[in-house]
Every structure is written in structure tokens, then in C-alpha cells.
C-alpha atoms as a PDB file:
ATOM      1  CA  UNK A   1       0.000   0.000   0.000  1.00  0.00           C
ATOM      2  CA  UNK A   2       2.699   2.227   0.597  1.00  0.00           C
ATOM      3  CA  UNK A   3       4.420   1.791  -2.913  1.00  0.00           C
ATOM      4  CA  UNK A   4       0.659   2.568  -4.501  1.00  0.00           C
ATOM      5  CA  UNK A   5       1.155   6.295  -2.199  1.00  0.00           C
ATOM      6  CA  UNK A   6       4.401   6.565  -2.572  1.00  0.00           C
ATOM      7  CA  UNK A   7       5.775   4.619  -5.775  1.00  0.00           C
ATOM      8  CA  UNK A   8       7.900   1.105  -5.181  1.00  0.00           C
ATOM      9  CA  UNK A   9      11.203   2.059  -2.823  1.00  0.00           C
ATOM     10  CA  UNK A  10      14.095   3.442  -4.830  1.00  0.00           C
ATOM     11  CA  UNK A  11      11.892   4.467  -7.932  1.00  0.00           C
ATOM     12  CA  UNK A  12      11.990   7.933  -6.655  1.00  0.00           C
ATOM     13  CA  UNK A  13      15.784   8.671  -6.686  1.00  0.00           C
ATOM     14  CA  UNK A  14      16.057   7.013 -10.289  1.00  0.00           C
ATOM     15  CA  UNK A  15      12.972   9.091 -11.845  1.00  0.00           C
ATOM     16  CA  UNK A  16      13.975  11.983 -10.127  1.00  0.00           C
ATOM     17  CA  UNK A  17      17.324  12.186 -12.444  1.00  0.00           C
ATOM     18  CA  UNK A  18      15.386  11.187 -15.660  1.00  0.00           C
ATOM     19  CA  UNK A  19      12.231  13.036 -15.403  1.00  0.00           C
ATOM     20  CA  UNK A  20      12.880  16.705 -17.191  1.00  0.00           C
ATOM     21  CA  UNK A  21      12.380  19.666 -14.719  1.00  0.00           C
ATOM     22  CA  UNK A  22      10.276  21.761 -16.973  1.00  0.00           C
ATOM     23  CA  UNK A  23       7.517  20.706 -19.557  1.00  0.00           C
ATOM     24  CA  UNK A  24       9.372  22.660 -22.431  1.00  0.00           C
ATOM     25  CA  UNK A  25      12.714  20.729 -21.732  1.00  0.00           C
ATOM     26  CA  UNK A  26      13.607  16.792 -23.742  1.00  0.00           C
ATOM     27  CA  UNK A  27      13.096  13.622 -21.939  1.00  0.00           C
ATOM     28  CA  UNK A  28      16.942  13.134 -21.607  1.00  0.00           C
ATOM     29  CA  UNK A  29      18.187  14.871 -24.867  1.00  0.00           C
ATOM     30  CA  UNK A  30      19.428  18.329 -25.135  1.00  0.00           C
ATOM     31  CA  UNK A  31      18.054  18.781 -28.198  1.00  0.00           C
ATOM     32  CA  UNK A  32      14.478  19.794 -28.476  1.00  0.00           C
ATOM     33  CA  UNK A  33      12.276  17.311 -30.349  1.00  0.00           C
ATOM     34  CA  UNK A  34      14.699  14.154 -29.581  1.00  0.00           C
ATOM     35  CA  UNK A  35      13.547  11.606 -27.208  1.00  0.00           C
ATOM     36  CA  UNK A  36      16.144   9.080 -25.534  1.00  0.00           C
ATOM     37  CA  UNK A  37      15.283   5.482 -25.866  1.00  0.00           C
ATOM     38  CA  UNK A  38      16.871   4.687 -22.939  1.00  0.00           C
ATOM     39  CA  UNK A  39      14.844   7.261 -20.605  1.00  0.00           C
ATOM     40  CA  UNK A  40      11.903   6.659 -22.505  1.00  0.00           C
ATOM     41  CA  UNK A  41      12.560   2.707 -21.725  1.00  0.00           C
ATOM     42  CA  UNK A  42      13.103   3.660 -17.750  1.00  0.00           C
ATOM     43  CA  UNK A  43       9.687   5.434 -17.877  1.00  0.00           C
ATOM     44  CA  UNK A  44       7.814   2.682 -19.196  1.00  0.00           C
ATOM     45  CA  UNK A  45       9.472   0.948 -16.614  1.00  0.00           C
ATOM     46  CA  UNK A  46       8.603   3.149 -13.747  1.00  0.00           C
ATOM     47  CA  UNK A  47       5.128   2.954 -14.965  1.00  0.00           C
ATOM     48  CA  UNK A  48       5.048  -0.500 -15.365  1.00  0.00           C
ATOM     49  CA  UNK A  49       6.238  -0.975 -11.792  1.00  0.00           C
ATOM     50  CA  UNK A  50       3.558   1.595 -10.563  1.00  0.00           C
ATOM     51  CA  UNK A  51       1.150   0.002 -12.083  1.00  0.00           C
ATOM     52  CA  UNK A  52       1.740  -3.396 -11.097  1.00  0.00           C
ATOM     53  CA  UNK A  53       1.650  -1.872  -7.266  1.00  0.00           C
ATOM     54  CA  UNK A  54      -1.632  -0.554  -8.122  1.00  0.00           C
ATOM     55  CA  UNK A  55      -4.481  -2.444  -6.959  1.00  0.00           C
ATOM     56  CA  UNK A  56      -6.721  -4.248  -9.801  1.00  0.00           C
ATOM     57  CA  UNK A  57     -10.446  -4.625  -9.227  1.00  0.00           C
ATOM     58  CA  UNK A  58      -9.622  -8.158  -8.918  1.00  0.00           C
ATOM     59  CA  UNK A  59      -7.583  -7.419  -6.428  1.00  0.00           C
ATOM     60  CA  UNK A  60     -10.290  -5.277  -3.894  1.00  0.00           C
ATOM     61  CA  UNK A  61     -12.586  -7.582  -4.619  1.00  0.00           C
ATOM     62  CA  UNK A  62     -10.436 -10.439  -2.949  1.00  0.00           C
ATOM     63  CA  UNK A  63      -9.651  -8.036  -0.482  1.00  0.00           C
ATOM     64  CA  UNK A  64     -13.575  -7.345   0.412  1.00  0.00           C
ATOM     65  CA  UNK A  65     -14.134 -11.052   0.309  1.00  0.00           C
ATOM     66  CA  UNK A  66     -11.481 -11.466   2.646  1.00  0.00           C
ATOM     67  CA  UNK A  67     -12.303  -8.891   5.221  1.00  0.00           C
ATOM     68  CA  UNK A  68     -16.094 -10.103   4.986  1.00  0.00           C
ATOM     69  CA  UNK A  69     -14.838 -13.768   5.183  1.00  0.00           C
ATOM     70  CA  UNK A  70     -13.298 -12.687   8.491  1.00  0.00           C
ATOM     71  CA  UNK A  71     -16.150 -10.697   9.529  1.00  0.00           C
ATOM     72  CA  UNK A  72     -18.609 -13.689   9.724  1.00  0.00           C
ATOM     73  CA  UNK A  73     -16.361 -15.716  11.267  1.00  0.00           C
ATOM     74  CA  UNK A  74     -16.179 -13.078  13.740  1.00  0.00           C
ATOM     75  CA  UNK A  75     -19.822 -12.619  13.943  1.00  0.00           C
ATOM     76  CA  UNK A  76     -20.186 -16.636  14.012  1.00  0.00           C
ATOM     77  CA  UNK A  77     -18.203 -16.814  17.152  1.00  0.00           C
ATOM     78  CA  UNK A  78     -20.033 -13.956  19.139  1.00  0.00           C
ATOM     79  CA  UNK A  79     -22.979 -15.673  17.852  1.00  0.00           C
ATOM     80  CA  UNK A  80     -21.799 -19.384  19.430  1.00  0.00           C
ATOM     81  CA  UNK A  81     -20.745 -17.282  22.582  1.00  0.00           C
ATOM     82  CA  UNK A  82     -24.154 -15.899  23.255  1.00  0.00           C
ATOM     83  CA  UNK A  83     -25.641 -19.052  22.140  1.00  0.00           C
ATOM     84  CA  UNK A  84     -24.030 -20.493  24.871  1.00  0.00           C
ATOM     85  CA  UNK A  85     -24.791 -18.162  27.273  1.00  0.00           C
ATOM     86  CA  UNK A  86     -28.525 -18.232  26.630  1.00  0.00           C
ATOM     87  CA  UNK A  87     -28.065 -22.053  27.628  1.00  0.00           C
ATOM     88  CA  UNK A  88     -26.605 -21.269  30.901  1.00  0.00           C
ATOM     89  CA  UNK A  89     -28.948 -18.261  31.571  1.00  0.00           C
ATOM     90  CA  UNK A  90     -32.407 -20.939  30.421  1.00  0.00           C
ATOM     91  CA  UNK A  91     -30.701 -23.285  33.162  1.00  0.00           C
ATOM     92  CA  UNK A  92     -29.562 -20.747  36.049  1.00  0.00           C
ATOM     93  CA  UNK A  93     -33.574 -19.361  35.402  1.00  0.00           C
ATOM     94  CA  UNK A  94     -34.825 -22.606  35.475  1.00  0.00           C
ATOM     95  CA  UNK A  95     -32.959 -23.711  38.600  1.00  0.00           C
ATOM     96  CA  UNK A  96     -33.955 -20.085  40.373  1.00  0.00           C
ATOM     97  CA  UNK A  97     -37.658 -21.088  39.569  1.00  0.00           C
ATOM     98  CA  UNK A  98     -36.882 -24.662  40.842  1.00  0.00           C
ATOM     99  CA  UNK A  99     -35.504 -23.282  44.121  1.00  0.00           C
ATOM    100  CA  UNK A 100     -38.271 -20.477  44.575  1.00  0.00           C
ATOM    101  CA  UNK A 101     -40.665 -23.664  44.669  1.00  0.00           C
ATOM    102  CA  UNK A 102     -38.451 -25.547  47.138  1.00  0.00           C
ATOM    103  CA  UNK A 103     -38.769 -22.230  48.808  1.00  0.00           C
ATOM    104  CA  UNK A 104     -42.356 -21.863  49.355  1.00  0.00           C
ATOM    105  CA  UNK A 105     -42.596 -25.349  49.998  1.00  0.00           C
ATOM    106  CA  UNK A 106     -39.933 -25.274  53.010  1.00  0.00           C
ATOM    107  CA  UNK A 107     -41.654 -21.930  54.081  1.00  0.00           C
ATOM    108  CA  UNK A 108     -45.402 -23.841  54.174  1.00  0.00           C
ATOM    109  CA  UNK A 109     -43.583 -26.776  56.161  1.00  0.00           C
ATOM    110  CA  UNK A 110     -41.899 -24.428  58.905  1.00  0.00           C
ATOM    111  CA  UNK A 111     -45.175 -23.117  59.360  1.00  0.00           C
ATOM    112  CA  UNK A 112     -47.413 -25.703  59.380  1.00  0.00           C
ATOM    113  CA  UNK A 113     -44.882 -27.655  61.936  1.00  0.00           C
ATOM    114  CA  UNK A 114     -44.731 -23.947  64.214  1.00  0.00           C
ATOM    115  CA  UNK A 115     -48.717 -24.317  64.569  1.00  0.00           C
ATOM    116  CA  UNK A 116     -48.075 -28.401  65.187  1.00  0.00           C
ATOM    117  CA  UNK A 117     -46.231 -27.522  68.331  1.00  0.00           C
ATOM    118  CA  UNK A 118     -48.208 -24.657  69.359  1.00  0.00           C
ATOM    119  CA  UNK A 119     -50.922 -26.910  69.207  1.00  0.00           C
ATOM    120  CA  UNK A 120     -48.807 -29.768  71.201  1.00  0.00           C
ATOM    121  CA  UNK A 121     -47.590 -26.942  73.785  1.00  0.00           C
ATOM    122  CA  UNK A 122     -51.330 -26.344  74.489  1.00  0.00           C
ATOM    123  CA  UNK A 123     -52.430 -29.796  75.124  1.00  0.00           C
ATOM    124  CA  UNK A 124     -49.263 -30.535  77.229  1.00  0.00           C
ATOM    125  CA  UNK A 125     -51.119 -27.282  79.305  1.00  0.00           C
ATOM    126  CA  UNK A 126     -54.275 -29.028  79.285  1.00  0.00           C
ATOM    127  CA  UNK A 127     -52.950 -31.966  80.242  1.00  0.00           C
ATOM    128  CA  UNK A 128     -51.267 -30.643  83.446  1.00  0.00           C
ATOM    129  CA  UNK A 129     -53.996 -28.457  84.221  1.00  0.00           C
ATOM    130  CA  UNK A 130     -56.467 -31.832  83.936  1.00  0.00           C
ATOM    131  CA  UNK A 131     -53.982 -34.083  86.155  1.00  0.00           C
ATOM    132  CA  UNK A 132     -53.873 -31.140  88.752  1.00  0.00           C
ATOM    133  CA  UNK A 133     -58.110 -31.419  88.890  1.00  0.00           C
ATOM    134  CA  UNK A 134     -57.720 -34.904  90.094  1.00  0.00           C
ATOM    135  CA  UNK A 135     -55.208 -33.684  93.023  1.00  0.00           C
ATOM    136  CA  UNK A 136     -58.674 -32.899  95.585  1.00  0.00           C
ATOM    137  CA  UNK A 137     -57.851 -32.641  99.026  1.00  0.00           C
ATOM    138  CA  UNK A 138     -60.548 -33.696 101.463  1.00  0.00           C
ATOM    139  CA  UNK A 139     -60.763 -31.863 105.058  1.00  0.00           C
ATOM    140  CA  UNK A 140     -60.166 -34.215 107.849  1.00  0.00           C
ATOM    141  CA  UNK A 141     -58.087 -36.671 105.546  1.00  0.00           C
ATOM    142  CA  UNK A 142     -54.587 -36.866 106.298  1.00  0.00           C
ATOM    143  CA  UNK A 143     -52.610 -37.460 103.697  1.00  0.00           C
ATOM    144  CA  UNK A 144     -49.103 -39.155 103.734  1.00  0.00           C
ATOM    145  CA  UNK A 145     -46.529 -38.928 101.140  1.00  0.00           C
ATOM    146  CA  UNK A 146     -45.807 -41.886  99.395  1.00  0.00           C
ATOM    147  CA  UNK A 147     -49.195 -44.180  99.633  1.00  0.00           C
ATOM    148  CA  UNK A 148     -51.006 -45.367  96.781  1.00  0.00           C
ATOM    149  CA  UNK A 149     -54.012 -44.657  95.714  1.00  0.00           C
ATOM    150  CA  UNK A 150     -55.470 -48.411  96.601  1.00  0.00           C
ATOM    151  CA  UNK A 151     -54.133 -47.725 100.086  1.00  0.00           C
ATOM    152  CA  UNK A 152     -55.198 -44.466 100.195  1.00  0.00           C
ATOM    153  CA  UNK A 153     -59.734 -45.631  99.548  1.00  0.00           C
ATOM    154  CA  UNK A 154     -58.611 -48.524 101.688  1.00  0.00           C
ATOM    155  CA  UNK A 155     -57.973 -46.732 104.671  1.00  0.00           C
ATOM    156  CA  UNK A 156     -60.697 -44.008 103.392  1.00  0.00           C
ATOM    157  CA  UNK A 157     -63.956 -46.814 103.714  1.00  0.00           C
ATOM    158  CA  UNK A 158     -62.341 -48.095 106.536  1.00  0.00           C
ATOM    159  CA  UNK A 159     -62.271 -44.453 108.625  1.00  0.00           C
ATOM    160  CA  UNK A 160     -66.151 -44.094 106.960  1.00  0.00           C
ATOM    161  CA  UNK A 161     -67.302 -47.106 107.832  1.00  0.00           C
ATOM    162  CA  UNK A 162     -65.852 -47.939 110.982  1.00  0.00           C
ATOM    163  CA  UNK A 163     -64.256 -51.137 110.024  1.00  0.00           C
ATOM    164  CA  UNK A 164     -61.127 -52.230 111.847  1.00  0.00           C
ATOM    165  CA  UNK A 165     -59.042 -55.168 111.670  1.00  0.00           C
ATOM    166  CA  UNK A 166     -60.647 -56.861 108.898  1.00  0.00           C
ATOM    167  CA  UNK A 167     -58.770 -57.910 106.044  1.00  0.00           C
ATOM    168  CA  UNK A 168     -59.670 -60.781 103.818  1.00  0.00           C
ATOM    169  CA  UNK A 169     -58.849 -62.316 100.408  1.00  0.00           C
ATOM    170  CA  UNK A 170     -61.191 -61.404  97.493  1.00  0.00           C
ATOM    171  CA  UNK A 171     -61.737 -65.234  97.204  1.00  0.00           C
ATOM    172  CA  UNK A 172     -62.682 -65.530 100.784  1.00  0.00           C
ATOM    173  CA  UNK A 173     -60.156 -67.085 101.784  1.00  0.00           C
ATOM    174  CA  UNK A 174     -57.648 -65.939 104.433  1.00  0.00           C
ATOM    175  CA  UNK A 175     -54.519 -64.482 103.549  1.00  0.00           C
ATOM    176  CA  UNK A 176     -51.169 -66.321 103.855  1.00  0.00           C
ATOM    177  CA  UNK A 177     -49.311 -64.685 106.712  1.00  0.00           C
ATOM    178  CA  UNK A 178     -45.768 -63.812 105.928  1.00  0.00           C
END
């Protein structure tokens, strides 16, 4: 490109000498109307190398076709790239939408087990308040720690009903002394 600008390198100092100064001057003769052969054959030569420097037609149109070859490449690759990216993005949404249901179904879980032992912590309530109902205290009856409750009506319907001394065997039948 730079010997179509500038000429090919080393042209300039050879057609400097054998180009005339002036239009009214010869070629290379001194005489007017007298042309040199051998100038004349350097300028066809000069010309000849110019021109073969010169781009043809040909020659940009390879050039286009080349540039737009690379171009579509180009273009082919950012297409592939984003291509690819689309991919990931379709699978990172998908996955987001995946864990947003995971979400709302961990969410409905926690909640539903919070009200599960709310509703356990209130019937553990009940329960204690319902076992304290049973614990009645009678006036008059003593009441020792450590008896059981058969022991305890035992000695109750025995107080009431004035009954001392007897102990028997449901069958009837006395009990073994030990």
C-alpha cells in the first residue's frame, strides 16, 4: 500500500534524475524534439512498476471477500458465545424457579410444623392443668406422702365405715401370713 502512495522504494531517486524539470525541456536529450530510448525505456518501466503496485479490481474484490470472510467468522463466534450463554442463563432461570418452589414449599412446612407444636404446647397445658383437677384434698383426711391410691380408699372406707381389723382375700379365703 505504501508503494501505490508513494511509488515502489528506490523508484523515486532514479525518476527523479530522468524526469525533465520543466515541460518545455527533452526527456533526456538536449536537443528539443529528440527523445532518448533509454529514458523513454526507464519510464515505461517506472510505470510499469507503478502500475503493477496498483491495486486491480480483482484485487479489492479479494480483499472485500477477505475482510467479509473474516467478519462472519467473527460474527459466528459472538454468535456461538451468546448461544451459549442463553443455555446457561435458560438453566440458572430454570434452577432459580426450581428453588423459589423448594422455597415456598420449606416456608409452608416451617409453618405448618410452628402451629403443630403450638398446638402440642397447648395440650401438654391441658394436660397438666387436667392431672392437677384430680389432686382434691378432702378436710379431715390426712394425707401421707408416698401411699397409693389403693391404700389411700382402703384406709378411706375403713375411717367411713368404721371397720377395723378386717382384712380378707377377694376369694374368701384368708390371707397367707408372711
Amino acid at each position: 500500500m505504501d508503494d501505490f502512495i508513494t511509488g515502489p522504494r528506490g523508484l523515486q531517486d532514479d525518476t527523479a534524475s530522468s524526469v525533465p524539470a520543466s515541460p518545455g525541456s527533452s526527456i533526456a536529450g538536449s536537443s528539443r524534439g529528440t527523445v532518448d530510448p533509454a529514458a523513454l525505456s526507464q519510464i515505461s518501466m517506472d510505470i510499469a512498476a507503478i502500475s503493477s503496485s496498483m491495486l486491480t479490481r480483482r484485487d479489492k474484490s479479494e480483499m472485500v471477500a477477505e475482510l467479509q470472510a473474516v467478519i462472519r467468522e467473527e460474527i459466528a463466534a459472538v454468535r456461538a458465545d451468546l448461544t451459549a450463554l442463553e443455555h446457561r442463563v435458560d438453566a440458572l432461570d430454570a434452577d432459580r424457579i426450581q428453588n423459589a418452589h423448594r422455597q415456598q414449599a420449606v416456608d409452608l412446612a416451617t409453618t405448618r410444623q410452628g402451629n403443630l407444636l403450638l398446638d402440642l404446647r397447648r395440650q401438654v397445658e391441658d394436660l397438666d392443668n387436667r392431672g392437677r383437677r384430680n389432686n382434691i384434698r378432702v378436710r379431715g383426711l390426712p394425707e401421707a406422702e408416698g401411699e397409693s391410691p389403693q391404700e389411700i380408699l382402703t384406709g378411706l372406707f375403713t375411717h367411713l365405715l368404721g371397720l377395723t381389723g378386717l382384712s380378707g382375700h377377694p376369694d374368701g379365703m384368708a390371707s397367707p401370713e408372711t
